[in-house]
PDB file of N, CA and C in Angstrom:
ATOM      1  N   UNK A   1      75.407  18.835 -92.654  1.00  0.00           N
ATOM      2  CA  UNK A   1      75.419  18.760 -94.092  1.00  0.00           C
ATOM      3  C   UNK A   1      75.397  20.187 -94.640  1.00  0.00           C
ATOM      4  N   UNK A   2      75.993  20.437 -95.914  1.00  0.00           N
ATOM      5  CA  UNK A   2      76.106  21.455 -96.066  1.00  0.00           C
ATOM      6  C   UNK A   2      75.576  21.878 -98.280  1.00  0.00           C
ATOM      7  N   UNK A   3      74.848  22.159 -98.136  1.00  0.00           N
ATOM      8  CA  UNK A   3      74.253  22.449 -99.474  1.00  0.00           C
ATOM      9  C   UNK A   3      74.555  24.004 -99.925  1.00  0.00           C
ATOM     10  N   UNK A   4      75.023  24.040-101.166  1.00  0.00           N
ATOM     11  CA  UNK A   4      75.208  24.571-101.742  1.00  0.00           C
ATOM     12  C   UNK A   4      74.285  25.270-103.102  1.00  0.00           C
ATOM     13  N   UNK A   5      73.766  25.841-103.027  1.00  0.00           N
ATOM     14  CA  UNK A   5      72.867  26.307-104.647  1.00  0.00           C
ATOM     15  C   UNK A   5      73.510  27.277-105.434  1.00  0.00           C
ATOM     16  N   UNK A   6      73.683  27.213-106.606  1.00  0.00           N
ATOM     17  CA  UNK A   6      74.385  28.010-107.432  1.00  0.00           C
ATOM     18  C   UNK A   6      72.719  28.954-108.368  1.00  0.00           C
ATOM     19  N   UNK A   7      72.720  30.349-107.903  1.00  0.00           N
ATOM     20  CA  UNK A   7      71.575  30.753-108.633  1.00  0.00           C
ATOM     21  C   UNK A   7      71.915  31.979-109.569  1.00  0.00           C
ATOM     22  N   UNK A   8      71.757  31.926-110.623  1.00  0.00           N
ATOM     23  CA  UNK A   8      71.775  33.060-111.946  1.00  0.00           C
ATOM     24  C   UNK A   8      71.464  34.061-111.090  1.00  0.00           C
ATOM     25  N   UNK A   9      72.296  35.699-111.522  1.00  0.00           N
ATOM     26  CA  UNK A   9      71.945  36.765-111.113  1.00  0.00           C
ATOM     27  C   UNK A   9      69.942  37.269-110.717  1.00  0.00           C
ATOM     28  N   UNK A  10      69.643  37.094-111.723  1.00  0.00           N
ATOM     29  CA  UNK A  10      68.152  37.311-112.080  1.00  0.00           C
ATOM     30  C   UNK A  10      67.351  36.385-110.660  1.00  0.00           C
ATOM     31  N   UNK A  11      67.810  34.887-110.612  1.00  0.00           N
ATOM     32  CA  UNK A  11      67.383  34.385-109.423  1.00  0.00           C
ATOM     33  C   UNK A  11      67.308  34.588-108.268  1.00  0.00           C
ATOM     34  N   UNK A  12      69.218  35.172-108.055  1.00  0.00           N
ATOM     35  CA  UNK A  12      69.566  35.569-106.830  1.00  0.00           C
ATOM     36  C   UNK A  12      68.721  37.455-106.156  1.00  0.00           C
ATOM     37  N   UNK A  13      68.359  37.823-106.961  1.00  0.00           N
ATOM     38  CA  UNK A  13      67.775  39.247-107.010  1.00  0.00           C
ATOM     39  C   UNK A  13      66.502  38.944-106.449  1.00  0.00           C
ATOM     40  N   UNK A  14      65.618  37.766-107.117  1.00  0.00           N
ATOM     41  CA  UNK A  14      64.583  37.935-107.029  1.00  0.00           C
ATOM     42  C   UNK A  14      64.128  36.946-105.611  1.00  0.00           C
ATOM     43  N   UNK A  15      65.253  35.966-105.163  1.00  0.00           N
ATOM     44  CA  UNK A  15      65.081  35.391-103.310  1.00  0.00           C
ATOM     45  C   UNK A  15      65.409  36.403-102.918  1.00  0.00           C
ATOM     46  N   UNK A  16      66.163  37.994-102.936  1.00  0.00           N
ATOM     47  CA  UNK A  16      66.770  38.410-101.972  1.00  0.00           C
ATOM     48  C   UNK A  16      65.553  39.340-102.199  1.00  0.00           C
ATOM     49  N   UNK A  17      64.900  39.653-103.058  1.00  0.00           N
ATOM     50  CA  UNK A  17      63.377  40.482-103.028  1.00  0.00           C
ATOM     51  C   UNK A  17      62.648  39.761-102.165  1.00  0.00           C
ATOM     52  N   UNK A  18      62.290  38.637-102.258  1.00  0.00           N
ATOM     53  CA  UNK A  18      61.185  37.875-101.563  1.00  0.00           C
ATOM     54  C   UNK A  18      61.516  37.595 -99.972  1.00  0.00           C
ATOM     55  N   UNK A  19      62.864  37.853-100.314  1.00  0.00           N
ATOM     56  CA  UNK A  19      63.352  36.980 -98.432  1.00  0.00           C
ATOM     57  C   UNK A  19      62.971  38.269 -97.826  1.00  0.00           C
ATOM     58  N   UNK A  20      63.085  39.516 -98.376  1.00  0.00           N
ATOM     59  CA  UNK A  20      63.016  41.063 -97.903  1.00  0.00           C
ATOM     60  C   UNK A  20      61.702  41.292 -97.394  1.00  0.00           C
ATOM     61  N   UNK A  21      60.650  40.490 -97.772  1.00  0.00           N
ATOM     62  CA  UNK A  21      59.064  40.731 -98.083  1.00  0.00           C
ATOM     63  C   UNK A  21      58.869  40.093 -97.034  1.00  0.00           C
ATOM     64  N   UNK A  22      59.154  38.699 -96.761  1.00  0.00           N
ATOM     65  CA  UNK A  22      58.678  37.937 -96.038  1.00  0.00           C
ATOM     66  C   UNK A  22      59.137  37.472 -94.861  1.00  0.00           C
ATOM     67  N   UNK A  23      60.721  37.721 -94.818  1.00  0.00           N
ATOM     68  CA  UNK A  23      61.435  37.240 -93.608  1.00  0.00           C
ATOM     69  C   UNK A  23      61.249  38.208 -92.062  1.00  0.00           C
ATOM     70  N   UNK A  24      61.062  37.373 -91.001  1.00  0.00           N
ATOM     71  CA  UNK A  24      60.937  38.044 -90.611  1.00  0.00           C
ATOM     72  C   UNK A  24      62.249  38.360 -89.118  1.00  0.00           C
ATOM     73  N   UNK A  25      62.056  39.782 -89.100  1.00  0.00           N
ATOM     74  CA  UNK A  25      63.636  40.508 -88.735  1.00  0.00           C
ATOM     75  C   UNK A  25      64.405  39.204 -87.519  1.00  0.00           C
ATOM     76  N   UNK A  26      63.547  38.799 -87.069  1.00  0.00           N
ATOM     77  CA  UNK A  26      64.061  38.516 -85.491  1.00  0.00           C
ATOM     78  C   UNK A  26      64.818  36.534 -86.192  1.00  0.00           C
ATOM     79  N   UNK A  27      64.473  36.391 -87.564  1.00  0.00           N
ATOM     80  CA  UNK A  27      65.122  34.823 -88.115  1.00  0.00           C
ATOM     81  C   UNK A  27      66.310  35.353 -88.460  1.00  0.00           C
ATOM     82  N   UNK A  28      67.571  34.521 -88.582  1.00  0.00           N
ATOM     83  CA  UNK A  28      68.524  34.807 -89.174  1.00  0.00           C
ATOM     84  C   UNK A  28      68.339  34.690 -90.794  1.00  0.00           C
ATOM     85  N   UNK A  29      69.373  34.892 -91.872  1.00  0.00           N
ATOM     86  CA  UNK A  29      68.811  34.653 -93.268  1.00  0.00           C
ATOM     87  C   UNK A  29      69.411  33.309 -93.588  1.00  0.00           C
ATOM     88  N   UNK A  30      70.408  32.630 -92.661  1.00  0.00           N
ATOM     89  CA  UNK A  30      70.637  30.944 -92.837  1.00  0.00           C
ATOM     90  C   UNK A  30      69.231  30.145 -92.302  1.00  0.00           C
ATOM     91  N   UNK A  31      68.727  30.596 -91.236  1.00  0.00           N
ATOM     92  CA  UNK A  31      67.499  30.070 -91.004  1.00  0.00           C
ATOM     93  C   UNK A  31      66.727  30.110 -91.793  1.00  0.00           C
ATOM     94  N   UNK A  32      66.290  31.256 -92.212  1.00  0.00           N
ATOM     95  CA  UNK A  32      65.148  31.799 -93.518  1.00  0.00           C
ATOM     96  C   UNK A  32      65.497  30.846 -94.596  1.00  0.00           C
ATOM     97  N   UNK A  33      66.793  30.848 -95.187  1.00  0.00           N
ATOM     98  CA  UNK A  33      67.092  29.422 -96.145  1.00  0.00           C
ATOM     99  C   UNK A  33      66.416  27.912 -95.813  1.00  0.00           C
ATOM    100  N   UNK A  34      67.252  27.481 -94.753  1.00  0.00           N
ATOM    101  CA  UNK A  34      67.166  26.566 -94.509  1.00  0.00           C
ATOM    102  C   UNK A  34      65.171  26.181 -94.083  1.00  0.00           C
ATOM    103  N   UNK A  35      64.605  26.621 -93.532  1.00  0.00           N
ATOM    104  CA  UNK A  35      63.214  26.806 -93.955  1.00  0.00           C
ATOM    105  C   UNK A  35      62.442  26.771 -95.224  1.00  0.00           C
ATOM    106  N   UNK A  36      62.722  27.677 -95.717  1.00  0.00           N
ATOM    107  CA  UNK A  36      62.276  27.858 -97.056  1.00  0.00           C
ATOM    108  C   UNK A  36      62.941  26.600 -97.949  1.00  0.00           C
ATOM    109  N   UNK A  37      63.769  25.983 -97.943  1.00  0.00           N
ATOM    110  CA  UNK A  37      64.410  25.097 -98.564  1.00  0.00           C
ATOM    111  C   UNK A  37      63.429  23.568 -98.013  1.00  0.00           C
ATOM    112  N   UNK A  38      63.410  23.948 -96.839  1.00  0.00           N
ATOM    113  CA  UNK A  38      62.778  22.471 -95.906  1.00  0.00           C
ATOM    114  C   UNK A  38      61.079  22.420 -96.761  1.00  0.00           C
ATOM    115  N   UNK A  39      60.618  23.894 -96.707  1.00  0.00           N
ATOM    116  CA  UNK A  39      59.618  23.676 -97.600  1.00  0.00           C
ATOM    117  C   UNK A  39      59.042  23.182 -98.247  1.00  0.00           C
ATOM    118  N   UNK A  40      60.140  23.493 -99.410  1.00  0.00           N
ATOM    119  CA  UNK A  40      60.268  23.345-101.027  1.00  0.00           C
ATOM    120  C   UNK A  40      60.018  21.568-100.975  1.00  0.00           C
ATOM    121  N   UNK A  41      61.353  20.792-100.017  1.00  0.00           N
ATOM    122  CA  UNK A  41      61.154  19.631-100.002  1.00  0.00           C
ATOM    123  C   UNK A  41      60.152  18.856 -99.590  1.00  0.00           C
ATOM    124  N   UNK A  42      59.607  19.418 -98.643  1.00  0.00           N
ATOM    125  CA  UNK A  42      57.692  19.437 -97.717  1.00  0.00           C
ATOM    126  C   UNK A  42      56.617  19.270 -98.819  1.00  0.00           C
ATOM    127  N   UNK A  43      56.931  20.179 -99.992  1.00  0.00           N
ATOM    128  CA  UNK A  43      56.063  20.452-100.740  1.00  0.00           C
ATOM    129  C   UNK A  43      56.104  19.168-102.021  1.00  0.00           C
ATOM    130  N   UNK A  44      57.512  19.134-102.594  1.00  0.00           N
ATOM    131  CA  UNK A  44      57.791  18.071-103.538  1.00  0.00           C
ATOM    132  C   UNK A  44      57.356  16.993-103.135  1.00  0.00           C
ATOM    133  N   UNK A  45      57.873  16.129-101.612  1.00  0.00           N
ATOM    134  CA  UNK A  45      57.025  15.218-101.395  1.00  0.00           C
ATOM    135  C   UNK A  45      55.419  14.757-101.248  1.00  0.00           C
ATOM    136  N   UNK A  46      54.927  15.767-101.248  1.00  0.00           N
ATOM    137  CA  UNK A  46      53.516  16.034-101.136  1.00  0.00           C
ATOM    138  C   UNK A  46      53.389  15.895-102.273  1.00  0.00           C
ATOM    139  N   UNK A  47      53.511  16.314-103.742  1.00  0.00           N
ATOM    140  CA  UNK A  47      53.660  16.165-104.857  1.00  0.00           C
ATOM    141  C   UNK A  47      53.644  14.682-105.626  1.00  0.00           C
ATOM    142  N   UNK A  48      55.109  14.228-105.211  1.00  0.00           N
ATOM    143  CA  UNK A  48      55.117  12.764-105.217  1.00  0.00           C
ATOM    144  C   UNK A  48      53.857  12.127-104.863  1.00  0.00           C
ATOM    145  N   UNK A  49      53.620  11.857-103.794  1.00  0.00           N
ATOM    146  CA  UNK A  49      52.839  11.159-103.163  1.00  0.00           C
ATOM    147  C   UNK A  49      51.254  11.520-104.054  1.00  0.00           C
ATOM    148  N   UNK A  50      51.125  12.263-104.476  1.00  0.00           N
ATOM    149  CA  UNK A  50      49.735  12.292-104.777  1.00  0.00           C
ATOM    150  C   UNK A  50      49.980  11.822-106.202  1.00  0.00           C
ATOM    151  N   UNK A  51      51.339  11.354-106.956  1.00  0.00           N
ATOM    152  CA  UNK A  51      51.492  11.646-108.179  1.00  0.00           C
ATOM    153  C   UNK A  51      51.306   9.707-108.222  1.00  0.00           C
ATOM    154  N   UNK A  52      52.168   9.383-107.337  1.00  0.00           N
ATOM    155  CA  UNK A  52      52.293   8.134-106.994  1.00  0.00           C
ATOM    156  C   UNK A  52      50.393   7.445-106.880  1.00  0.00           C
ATOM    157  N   UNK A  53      49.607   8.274-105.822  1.00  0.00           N
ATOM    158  CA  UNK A  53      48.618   7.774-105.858  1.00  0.00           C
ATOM    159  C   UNK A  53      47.768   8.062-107.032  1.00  0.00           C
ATOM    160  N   UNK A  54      47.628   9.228-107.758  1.00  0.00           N
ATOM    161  CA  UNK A  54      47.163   9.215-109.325  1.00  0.00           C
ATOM    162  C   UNK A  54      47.312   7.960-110.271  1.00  0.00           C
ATOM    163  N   UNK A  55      48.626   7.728-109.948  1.00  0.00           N
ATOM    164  CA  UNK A  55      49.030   6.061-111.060  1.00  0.00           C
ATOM    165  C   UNK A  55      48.435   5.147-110.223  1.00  0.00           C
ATOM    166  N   UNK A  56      48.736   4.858-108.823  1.00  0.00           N
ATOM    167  CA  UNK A  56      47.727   3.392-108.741  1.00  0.00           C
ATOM    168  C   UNK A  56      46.758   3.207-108.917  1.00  0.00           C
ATOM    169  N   UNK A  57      46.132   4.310-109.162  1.00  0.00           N
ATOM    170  CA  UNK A  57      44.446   4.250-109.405  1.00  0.00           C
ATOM    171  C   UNK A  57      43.907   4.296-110.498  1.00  0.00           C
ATOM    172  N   UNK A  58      45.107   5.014-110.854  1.00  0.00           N
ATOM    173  CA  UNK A  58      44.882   4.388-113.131  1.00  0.00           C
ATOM    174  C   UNK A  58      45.272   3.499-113.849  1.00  0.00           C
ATOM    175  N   UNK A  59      46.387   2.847-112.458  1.00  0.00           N
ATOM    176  CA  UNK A  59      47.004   1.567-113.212  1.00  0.00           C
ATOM    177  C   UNK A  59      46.952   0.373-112.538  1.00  0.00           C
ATOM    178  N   UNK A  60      45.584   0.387-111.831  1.00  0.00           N
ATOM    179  CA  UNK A  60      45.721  -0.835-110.954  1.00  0.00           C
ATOM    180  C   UNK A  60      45.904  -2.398-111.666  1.00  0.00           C
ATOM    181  N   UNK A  61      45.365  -1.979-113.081  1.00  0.00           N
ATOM    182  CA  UNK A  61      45.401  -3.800-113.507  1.00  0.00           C
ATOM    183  C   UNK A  61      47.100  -4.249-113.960  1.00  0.00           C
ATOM    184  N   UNK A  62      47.716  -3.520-114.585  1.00  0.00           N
ATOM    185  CA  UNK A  62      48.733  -3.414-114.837  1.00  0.00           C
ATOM    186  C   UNK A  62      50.229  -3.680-113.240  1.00  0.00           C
ATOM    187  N   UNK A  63      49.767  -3.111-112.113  1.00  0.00           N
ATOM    188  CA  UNK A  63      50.133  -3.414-110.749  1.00  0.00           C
ATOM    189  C   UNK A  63      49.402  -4.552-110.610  1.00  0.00           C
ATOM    190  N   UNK A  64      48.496  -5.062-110.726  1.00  0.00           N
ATOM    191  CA  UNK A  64      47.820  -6.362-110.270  1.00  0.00           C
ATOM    192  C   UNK A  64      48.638  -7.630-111.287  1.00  0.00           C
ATOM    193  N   UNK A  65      48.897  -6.948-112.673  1.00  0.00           N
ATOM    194  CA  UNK A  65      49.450  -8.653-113.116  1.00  0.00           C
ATOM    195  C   UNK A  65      51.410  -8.251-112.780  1.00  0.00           C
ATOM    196  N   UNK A  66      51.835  -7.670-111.735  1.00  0.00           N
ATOM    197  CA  UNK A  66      52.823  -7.557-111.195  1.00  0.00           C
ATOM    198  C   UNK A  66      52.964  -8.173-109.668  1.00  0.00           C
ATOM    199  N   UNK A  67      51.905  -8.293-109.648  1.00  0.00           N
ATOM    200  CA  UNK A  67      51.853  -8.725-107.902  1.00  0.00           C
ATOM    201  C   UNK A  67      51.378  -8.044-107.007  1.00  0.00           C
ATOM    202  N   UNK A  68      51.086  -6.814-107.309  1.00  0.00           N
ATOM    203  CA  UNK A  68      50.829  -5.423-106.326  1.00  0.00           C
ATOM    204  C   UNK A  68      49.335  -4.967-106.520  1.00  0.00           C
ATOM    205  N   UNK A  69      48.416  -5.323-104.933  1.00  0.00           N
ATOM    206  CA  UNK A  69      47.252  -4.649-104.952  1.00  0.00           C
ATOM    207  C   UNK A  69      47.368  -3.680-104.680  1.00  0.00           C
ATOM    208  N   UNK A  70      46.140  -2.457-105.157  1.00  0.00           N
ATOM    209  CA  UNK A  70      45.765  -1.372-105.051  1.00  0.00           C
ATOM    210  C   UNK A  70      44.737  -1.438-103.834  1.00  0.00           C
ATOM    211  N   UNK A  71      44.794  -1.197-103.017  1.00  0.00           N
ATOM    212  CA  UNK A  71      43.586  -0.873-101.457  1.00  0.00           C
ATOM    213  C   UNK A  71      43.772   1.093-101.538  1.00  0.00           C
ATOM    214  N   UNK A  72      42.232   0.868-101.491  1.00  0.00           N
ATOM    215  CA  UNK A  72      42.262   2.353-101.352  1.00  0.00           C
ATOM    216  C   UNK A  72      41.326   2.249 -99.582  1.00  0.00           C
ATOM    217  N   UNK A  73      41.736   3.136 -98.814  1.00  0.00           N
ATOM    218  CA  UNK A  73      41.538   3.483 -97.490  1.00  0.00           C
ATOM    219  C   UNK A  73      40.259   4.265 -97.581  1.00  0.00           C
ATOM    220  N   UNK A  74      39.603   4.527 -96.265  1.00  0.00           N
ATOM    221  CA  UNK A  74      38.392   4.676 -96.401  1.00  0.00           C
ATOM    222  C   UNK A  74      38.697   6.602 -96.287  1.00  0.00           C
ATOM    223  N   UNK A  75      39.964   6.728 -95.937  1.00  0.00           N
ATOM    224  CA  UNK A  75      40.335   7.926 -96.098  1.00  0.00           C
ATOM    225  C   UNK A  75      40.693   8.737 -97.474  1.00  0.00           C
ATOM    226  N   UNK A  76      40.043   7.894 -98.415  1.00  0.00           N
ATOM    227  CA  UNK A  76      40.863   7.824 -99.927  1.00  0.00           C
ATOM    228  C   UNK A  76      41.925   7.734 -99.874  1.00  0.00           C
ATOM    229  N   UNK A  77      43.010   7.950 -99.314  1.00  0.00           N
ATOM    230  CA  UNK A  77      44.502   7.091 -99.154  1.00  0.00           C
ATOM    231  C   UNK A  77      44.524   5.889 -99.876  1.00  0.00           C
ATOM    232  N   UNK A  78      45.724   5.699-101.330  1.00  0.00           N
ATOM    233  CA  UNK A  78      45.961   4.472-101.544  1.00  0.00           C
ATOM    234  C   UNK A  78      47.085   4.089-100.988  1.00  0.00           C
ATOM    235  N   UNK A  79      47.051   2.867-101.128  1.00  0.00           N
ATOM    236  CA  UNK A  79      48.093   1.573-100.608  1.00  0.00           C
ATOM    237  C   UNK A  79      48.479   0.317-101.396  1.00  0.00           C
ATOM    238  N   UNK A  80      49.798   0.507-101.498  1.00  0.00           N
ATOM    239  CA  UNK A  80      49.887  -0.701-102.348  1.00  0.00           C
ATOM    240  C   UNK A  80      50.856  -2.041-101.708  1.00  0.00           C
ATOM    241  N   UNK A  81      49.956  -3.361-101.719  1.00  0.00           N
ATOM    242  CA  UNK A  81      50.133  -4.268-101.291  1.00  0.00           C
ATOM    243  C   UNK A  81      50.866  -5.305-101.698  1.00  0.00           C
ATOM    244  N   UNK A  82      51.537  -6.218-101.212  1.00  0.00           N
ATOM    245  CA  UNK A  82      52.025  -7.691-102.125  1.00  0.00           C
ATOM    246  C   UNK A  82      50.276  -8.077-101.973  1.00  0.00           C
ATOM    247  N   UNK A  83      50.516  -9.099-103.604  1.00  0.00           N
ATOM    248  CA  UNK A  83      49.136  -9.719-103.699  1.00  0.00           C
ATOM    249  C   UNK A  83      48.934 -11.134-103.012  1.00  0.00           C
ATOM    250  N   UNK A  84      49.494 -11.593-103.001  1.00  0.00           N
ATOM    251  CA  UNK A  84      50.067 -12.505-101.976  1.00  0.00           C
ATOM    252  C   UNK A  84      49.723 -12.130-100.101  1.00  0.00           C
ATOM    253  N   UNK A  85      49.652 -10.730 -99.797  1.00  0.00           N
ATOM    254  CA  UNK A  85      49.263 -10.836 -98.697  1.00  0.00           C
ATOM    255  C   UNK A  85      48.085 -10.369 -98.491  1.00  0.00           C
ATOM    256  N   UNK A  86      47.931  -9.658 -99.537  1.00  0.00           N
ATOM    257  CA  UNK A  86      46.118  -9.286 -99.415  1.00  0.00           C
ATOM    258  C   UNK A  86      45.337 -11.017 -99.290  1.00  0.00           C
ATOM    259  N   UNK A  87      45.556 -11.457-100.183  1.00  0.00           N
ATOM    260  CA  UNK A  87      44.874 -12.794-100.475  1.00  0.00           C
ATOM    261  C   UNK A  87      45.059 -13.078 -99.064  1.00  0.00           C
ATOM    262  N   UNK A  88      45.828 -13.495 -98.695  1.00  0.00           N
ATOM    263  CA  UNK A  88      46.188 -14.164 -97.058  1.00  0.00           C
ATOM    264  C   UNK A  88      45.230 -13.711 -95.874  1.00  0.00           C
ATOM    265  N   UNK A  89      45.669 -12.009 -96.235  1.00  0.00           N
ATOM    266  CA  UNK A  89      44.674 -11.853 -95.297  1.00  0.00           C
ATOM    267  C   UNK A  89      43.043 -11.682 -95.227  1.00  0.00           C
ATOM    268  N   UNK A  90      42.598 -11.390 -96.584  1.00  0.00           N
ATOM    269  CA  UNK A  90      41.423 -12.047 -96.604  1.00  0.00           C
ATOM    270  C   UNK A  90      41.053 -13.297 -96.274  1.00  0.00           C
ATOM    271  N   UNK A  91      41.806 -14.126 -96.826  1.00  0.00           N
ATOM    272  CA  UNK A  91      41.050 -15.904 -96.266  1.00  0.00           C
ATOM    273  C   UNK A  91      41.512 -15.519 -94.521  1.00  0.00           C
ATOM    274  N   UNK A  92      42.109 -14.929 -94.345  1.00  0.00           N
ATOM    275  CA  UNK A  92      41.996 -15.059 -92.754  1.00  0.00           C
ATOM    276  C   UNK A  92      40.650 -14.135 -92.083  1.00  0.00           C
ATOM    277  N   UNK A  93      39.874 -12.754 -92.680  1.00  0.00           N
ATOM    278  CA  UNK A  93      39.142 -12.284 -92.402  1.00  0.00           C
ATOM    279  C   UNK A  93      37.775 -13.421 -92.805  1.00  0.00           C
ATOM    280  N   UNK A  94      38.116 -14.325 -93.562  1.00  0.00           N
ATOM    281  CA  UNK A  94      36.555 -14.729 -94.130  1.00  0.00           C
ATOM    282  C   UNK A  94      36.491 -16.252 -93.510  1.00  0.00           C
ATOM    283  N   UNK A  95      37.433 -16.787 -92.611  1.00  0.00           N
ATOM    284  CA  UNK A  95      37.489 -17.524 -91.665  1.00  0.00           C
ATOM    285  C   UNK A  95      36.937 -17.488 -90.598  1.00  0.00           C
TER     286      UNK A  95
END
C-alpha cells in the first residue's frame, strides 16, 4: 500500500527538523515515516478507545434502553454487551 501525504511548506520544514533530531542514522527515512506514521495510528486508537469507554460510562442508561449492557471489568476496562446475553448468562451463573 502506498500513502501519500501532501504537507504545507511550514509542515514539511518542521518533520524534516524533527526527523533530524530524532532519527536515528542507521533507519532509513521511509522507515522513520512509516514508524512514525504507525505511531500516530497506535496513538489515535488509543484515543478512540478511551473516548469510546468515557461514553459508556456516561451513557449507560441510554445503551441499556438500546439493548447494550455496560460491564465494566475488574480491570476498569469497559465492555459492551447484547442485553439479551448478559441476562442469559446470569440466570446461568445463578443456577
Amino acid at each position: 500500500m502506498k500513502i501519500q501525504i501532501k504537507l504545507s511548506k511550514d509542515e514539511a520544514e518542521a518533520f524534516k527538523n524533527f526527523s533530524q533530531m530524532v532519527k536515528p542514522e542507521e533507519i532509513s527515512d521511509d522507515d522513520f515515516m512509516k514508524t512514525v506514521f504507525v505511531a500516530g495510528c497506535e496513538t489515535l486508537n488509543r484515543q478512540l478507545q478511551e473516548l469510546v469507554q468515557k461514553y459508556a460510562i456516561e451513557n449507560q442508561e441510554e445503551l441499556a434502553s438500546s439493548g447494550i449492557t455496560v460491564v465494566e471489568g475488574e480491570d476498569g476496562q469497559v465492555k459492551l454487551m447484547d442485553s439479551d446475553k448478559v441476562e442469559t448468562s446470569e440466570a446461568v451463573e445463578e443456577a
